[in-house]
PDB file of N, CA and C in Angstrom:
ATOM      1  N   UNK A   1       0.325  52.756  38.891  1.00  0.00           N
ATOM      2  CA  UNK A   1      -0.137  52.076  40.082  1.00  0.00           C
ATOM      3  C   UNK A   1      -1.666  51.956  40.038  1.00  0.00           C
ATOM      4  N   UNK A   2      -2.344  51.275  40.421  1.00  0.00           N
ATOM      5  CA  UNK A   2      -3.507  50.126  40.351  1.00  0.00           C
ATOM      6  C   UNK A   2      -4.175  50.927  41.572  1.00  0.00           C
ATOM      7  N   UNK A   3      -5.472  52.109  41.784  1.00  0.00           N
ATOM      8  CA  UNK A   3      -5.774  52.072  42.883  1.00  0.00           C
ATOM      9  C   UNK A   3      -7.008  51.393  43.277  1.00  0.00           C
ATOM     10  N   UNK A   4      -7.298  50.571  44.176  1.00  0.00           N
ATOM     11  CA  UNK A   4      -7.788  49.357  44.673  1.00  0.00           C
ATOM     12  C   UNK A   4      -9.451  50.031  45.660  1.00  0.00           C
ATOM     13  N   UNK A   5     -10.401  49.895  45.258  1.00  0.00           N
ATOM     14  CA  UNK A   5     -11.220  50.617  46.353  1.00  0.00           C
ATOM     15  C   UNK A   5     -11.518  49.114  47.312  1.00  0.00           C
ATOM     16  N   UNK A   6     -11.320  49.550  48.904  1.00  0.00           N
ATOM     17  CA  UNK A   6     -11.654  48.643  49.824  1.00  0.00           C
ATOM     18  C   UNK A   6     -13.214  48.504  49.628  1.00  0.00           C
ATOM     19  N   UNK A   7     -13.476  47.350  49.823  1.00  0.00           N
ATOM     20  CA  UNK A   7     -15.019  46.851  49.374  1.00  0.00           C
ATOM     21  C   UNK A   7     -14.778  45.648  50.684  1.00  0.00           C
ATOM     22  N   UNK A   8     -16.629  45.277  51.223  1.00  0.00           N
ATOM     23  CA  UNK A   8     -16.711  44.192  52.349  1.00  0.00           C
ATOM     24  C   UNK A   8     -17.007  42.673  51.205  1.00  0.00           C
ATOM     25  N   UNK A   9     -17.165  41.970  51.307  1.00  0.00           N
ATOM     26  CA  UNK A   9     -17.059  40.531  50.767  1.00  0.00           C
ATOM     27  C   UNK A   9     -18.656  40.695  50.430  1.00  0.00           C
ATOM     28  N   UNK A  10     -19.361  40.921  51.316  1.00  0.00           N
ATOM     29  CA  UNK A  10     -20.851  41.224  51.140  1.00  0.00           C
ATOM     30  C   UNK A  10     -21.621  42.700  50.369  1.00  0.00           C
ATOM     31  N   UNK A  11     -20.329  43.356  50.295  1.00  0.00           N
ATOM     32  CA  UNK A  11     -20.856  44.308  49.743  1.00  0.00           C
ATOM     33  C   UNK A  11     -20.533  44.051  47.935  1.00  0.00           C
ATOM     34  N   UNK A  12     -19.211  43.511  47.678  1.00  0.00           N
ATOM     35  CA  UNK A  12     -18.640  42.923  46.806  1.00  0.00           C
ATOM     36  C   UNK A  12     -19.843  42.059  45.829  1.00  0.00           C
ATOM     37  N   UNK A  13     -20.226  41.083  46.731  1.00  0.00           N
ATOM     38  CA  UNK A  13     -21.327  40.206  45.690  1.00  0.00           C
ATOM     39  C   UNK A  13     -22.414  40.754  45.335  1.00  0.00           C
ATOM     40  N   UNK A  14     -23.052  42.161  46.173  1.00  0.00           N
ATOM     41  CA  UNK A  14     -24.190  43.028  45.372  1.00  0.00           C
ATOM     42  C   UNK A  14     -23.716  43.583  44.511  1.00  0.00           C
ATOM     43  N   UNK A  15     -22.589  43.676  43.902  1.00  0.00           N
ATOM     44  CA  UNK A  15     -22.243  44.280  42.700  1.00  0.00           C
ATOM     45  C   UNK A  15     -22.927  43.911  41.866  1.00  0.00           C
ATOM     46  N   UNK A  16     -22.976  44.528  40.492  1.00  0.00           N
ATOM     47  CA  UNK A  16     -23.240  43.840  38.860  1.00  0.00           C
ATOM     48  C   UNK A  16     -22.180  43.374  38.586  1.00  0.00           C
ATOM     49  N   UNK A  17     -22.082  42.525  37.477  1.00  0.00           N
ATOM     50  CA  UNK A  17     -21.042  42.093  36.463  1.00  0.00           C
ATOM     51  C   UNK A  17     -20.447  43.309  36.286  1.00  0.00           C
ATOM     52  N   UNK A  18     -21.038  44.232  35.687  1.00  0.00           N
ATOM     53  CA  UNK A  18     -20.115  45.170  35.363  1.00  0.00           C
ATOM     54  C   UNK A  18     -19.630  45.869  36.113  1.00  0.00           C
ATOM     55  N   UNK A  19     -20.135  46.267  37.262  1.00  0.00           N
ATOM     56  CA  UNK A  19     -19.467  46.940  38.218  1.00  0.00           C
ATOM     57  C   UNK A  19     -18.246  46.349  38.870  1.00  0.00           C
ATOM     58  N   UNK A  20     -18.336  45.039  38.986  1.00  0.00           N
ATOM     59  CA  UNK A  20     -16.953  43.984  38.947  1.00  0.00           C
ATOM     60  C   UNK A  20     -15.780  44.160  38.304  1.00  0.00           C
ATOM     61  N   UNK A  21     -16.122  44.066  36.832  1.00  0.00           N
ATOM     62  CA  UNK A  21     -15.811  44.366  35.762  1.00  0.00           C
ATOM     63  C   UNK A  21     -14.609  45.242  34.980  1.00  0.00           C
ATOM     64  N   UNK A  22     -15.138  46.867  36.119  1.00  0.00           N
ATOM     65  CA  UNK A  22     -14.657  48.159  35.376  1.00  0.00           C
ATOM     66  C   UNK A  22     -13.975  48.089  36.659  1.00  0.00           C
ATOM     67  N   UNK A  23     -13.686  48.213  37.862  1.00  0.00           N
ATOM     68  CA  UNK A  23     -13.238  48.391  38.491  1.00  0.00           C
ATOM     69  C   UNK A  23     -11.886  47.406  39.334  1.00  0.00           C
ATOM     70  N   UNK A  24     -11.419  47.796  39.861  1.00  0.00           N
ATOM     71  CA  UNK A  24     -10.610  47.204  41.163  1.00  0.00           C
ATOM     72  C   UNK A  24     -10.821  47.396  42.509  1.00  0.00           C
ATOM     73  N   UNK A  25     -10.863  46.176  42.995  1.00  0.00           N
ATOM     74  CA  UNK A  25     -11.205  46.139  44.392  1.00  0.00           C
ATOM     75  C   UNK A  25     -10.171  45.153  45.252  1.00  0.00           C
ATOM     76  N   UNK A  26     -10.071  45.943  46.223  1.00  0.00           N
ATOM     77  CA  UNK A  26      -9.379  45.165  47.363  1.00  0.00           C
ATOM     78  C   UNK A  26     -10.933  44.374  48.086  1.00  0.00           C
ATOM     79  N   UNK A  27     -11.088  43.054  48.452  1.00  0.00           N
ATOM     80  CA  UNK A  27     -12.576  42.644  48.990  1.00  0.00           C
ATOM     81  C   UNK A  27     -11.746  42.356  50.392  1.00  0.00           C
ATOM     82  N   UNK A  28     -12.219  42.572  51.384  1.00  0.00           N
ATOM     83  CA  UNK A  28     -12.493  42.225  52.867  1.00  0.00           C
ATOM     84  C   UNK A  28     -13.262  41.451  53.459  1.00  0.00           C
ATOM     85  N   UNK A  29     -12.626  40.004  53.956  1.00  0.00           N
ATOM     86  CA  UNK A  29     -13.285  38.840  54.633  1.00  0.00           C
ATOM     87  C   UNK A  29     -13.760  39.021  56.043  1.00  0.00           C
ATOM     88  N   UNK A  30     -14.578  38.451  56.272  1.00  0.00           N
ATOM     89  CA  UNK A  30     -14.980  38.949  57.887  1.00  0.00           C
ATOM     90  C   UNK A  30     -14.051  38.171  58.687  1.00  0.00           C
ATOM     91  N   UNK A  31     -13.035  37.466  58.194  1.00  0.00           N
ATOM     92  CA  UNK A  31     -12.563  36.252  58.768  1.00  0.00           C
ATOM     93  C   UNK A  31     -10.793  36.968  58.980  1.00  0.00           C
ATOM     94  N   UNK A  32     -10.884  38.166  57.921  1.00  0.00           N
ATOM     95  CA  UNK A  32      -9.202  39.319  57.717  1.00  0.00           C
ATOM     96  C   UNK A  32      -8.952  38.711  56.177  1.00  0.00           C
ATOM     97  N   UNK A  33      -9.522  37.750  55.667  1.00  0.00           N
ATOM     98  CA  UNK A  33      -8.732  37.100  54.432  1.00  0.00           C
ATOM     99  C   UNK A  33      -8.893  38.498  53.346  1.00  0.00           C
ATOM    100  N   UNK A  34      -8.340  38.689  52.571  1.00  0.00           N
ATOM    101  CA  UNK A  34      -8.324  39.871  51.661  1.00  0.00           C
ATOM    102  C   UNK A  34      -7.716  39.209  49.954  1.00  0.00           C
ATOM    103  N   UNK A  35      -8.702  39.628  49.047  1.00  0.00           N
ATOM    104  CA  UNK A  35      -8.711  39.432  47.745  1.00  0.00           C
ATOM    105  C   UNK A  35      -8.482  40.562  47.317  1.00  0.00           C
ATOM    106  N   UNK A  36      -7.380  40.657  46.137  1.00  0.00           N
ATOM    107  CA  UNK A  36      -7.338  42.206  45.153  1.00  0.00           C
ATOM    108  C   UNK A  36      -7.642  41.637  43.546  1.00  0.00           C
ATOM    109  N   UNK A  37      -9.031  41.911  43.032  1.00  0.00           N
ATOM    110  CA  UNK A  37      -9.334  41.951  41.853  1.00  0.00           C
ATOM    111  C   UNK A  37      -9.088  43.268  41.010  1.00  0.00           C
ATOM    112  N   UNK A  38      -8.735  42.972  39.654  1.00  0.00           N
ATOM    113  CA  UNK A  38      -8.843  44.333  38.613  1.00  0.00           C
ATOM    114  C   UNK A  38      -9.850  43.141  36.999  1.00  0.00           C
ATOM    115  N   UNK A  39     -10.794  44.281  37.026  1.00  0.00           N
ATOM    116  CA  UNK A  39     -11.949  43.821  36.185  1.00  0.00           C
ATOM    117  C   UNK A  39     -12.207  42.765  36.176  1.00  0.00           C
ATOM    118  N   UNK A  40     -12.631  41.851  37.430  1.00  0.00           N
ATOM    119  CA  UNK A  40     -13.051  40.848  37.997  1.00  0.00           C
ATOM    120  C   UNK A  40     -11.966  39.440  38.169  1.00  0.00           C
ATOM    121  N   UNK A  41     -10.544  39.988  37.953  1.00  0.00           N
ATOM    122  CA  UNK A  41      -9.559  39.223  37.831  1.00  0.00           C
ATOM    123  C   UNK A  41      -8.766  39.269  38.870  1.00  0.00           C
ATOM    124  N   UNK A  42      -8.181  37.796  39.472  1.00  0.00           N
ATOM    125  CA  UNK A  42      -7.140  38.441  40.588  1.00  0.00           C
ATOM    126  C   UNK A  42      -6.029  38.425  40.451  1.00  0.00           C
ATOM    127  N   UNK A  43      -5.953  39.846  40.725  1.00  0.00           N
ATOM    128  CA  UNK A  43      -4.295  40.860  40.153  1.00  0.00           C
ATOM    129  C   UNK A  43      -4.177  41.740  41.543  1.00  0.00           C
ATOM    130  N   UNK A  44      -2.621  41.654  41.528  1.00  0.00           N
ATOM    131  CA  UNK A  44      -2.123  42.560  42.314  1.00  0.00           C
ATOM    132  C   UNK A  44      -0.848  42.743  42.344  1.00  0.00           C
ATOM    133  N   UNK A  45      -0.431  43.895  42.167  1.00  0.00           N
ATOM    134  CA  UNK A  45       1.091  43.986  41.791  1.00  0.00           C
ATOM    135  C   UNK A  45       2.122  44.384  43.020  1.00  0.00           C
ATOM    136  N   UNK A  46       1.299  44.560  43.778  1.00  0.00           N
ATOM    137  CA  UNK A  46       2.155  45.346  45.005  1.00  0.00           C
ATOM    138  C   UNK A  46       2.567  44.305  46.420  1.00  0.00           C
ATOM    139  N   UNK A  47       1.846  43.214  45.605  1.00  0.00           N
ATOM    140  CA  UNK A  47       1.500  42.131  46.885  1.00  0.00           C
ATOM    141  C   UNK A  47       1.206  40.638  46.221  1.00  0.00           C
ATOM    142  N   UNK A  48       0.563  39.988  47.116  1.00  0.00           N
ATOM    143  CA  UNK A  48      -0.570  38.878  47.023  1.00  0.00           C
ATOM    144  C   UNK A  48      -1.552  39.142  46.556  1.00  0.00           C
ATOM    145  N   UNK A  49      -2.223  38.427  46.045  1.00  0.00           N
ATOM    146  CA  UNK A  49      -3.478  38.927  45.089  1.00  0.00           C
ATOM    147  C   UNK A  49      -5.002  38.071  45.936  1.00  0.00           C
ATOM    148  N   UNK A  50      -3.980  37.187  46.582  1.00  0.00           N
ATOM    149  CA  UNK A  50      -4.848  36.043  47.637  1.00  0.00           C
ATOM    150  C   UNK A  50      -4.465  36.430  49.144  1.00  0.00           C
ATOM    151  N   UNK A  51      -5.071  36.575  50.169  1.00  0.00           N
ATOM    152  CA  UNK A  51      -4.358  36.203  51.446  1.00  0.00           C
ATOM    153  C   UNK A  51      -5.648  35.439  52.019  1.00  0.00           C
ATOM    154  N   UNK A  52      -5.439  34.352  52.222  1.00  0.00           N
ATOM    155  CA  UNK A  52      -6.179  33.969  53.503  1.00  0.00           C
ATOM    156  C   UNK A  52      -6.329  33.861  54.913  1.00  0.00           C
ATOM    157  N   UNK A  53      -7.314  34.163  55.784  1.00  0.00           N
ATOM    158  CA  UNK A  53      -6.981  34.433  56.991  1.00  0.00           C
ATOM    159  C   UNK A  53      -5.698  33.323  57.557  1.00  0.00           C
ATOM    160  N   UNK A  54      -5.185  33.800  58.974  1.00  0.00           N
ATOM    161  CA  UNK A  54      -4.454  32.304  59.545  1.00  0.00           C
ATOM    162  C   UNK A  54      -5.797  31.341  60.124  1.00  0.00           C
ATOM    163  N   UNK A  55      -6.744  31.919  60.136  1.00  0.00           N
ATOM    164  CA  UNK A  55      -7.942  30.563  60.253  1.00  0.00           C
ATOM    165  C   UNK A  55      -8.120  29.589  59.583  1.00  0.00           C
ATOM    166  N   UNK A  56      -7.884  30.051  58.317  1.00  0.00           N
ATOM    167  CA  UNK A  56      -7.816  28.998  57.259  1.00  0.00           C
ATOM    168  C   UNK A  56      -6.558  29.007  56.544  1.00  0.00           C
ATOM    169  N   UNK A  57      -6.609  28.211  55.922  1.00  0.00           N
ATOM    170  CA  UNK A  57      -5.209  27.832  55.058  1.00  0.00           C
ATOM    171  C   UNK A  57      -6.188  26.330  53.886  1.00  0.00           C
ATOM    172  N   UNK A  58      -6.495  27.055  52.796  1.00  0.00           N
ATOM    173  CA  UNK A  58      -7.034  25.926  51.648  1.00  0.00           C
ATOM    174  C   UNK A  58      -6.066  25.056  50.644  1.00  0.00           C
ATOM    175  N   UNK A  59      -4.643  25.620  51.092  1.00  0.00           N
ATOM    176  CA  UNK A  59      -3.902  24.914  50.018  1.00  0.00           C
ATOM    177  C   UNK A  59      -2.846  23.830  50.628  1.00  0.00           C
ATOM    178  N   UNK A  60      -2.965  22.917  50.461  1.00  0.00           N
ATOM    179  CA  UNK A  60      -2.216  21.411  51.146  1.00  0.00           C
ATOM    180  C   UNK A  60      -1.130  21.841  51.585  1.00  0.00           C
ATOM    181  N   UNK A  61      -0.483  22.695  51.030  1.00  0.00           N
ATOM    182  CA  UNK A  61       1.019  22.982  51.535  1.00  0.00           C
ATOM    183  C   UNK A  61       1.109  23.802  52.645  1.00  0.00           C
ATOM    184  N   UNK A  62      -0.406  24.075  53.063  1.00  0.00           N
ATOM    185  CA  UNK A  62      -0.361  25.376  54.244  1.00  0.00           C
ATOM    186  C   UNK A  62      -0.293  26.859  53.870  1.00  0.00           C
ATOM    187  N   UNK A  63       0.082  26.766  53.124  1.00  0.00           N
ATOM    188  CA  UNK A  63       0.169  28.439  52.658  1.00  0.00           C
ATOM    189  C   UNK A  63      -0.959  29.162  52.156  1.00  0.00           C
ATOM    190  N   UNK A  64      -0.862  30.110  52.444  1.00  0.00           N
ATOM    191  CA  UNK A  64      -1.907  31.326  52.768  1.00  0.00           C
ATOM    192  C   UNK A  64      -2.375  32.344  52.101  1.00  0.00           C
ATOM    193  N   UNK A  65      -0.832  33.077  51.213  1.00  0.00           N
ATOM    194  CA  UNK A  65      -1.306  33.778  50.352  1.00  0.00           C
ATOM    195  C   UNK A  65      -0.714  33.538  48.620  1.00  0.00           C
ATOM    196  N   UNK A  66      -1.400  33.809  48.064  1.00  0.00           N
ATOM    197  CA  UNK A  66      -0.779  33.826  46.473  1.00  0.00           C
ATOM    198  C   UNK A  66      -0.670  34.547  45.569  1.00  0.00           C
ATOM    199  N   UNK A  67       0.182  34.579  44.544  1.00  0.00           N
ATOM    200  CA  UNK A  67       0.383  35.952  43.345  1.00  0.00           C
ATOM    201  C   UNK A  67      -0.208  35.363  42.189  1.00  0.00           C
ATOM    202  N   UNK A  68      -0.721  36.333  42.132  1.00  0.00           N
ATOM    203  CA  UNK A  68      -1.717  36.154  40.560  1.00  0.00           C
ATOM    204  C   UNK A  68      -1.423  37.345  39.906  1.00  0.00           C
ATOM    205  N   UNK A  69      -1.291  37.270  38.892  1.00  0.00           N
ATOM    206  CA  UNK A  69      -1.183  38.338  37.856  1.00  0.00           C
ATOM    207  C   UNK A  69      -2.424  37.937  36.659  1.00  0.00           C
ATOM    208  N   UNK A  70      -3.310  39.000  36.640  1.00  0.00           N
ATOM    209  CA  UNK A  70      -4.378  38.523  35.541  1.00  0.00           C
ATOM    210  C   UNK A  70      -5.101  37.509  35.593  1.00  0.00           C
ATOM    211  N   UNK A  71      -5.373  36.556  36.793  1.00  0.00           N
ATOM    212  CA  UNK A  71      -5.782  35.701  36.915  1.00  0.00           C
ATOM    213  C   UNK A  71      -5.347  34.321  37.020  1.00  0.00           C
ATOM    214  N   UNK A  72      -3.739  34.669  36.414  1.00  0.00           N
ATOM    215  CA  UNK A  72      -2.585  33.467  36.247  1.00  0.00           C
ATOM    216  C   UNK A  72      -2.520  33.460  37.889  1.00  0.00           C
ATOM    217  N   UNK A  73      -2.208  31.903  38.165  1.00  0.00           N
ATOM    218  CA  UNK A  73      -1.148  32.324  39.672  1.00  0.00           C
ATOM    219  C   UNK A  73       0.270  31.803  38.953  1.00  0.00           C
ATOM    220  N   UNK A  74       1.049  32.821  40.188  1.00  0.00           N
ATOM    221  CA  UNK A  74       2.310  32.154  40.009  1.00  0.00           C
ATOM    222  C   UNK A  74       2.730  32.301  41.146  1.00  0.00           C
ATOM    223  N   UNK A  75       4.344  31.533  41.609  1.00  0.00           N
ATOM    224  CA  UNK A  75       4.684  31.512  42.357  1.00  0.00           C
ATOM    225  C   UNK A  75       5.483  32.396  42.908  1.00  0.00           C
ATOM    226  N   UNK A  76       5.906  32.805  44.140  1.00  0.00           N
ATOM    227  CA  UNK A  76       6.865  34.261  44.459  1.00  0.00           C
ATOM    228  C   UNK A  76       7.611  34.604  43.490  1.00  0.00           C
ATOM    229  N   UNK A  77       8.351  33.390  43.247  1.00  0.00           N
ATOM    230  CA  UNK A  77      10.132  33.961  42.725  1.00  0.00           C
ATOM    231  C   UNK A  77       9.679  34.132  40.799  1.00  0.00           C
ATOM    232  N   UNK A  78       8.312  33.607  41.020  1.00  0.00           N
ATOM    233  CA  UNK A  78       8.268  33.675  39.063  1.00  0.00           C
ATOM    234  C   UNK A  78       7.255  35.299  38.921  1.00  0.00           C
ATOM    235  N   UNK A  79       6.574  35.683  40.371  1.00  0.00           N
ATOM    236  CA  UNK A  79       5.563  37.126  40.269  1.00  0.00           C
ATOM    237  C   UNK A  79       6.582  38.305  40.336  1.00  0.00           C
ATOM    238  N   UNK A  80       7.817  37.532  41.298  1.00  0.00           N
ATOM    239  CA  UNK A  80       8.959  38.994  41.376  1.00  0.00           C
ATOM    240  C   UNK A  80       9.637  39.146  40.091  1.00  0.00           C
ATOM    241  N   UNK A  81       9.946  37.993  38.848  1.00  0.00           N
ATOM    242  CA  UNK A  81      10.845  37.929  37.902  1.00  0.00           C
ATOM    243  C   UNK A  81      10.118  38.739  36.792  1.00  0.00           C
ATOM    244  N   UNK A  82       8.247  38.473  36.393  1.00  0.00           N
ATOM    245  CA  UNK A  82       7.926  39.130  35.698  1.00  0.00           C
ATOM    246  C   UNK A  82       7.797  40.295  36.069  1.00  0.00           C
ATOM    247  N   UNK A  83       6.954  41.307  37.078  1.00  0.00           N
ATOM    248  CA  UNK A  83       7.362  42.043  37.442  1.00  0.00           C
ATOM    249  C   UNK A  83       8.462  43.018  37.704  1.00  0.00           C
ATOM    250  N   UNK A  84       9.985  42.151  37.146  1.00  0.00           N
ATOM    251  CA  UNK A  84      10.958  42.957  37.537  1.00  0.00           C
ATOM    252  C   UNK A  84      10.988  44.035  38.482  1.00  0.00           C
ATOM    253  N   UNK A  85      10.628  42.736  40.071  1.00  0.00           N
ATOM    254  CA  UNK A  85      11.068  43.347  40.951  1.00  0.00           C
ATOM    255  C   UNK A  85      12.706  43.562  41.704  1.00  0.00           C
ATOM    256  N   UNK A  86      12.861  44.774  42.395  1.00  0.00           N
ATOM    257  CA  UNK A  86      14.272  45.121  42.775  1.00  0.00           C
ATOM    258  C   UNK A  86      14.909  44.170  43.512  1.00  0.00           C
ATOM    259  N   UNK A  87      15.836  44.080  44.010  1.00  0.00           N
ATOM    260  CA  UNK A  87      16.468  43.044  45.346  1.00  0.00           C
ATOM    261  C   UNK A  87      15.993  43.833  46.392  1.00  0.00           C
ATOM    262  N   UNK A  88      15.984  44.858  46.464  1.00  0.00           N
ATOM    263  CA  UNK A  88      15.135  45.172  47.788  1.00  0.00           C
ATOM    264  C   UNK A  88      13.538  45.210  47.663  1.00  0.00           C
ATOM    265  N   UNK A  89      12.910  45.843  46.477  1.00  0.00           N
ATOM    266  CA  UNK A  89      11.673  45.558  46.348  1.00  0.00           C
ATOM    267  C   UNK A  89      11.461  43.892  46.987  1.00  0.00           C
ATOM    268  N   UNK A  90      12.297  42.807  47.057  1.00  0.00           N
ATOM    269  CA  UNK A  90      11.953  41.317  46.753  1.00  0.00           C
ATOM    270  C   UNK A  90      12.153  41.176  48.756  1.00  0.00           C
ATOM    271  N   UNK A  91      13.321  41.850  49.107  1.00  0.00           N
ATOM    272  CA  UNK A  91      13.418  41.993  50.115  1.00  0.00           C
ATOM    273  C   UNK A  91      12.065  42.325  51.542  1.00  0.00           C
ATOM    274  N   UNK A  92      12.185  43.413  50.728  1.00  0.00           N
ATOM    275  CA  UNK A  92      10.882  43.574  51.616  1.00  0.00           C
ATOM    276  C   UNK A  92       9.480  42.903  51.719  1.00  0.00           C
ATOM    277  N   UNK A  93       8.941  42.756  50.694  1.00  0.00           N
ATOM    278  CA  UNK A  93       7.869  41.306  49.891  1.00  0.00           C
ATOM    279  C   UNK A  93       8.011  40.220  51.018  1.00  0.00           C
ATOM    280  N   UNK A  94       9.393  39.775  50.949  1.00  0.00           N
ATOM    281  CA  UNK A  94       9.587  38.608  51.736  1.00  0.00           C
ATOM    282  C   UNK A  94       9.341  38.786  53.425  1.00  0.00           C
ATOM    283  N   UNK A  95      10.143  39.935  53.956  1.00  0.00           N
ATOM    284  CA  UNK A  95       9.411  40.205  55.384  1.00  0.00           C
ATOM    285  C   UNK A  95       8.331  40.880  55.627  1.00  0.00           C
ATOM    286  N   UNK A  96       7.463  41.110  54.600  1.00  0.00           N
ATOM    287  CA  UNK A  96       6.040  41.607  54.972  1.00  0.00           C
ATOM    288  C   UNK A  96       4.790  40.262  54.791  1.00  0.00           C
ATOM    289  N   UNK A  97       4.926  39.589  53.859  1.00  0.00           N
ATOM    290  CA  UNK A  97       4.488  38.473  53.448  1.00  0.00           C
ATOM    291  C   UNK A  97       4.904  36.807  53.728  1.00  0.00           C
ATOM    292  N   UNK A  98       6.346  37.107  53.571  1.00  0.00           N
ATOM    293  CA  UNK A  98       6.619  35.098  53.527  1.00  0.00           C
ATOM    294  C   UNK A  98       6.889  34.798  55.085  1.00  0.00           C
TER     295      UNK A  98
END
């Protein structure tokens, strides 16, 4: 398991490269939107790797948050398949998120 240090969006961009880099961070929007990077990539295995606030919504289809693995996005049913997530692992995903 991936542990994530909570970081502010502003505290996030005084980083170095490398401090980006070596680490994982959950970043915090002043707006609630929340990013999970691992060595400056957005990854997250437990979740969305994107959420955007409900203030905004940047993607035509309306939707809000997204799975990225390594920087790839993919879509729910292709982040739960690599992952080999459970039917209930997928279960729950879906009423916490979709």
């Amino acid at each position: 398991m991936i542990r994530y240090t909570n970081i502010l969006y502003h505290e996030y961009e005084g980083l170095s490269d490398d401090e980006k880099k070596e680490n994982s961070y959950c970043i915090e929007y002043s707006d609630g939107g929340k990013d999970w990077k691992v060595n400056g990539l957005y990854h997250h295995e437990d979740g969305p790797a994107v959420i955007y606030s409900n203030i905004y919504s940047y993607d035509t289809s309306g939707e809000n948050k997204f799975w990225y693995l390594n920087n790839i996005q993919y879509s729910f049913k292709e982040w739960c398949k690599i992952l080999n997530k459970s039917d209930e692992e997928i279960i729950f995903l879906r009423l916490k998120y979709l």
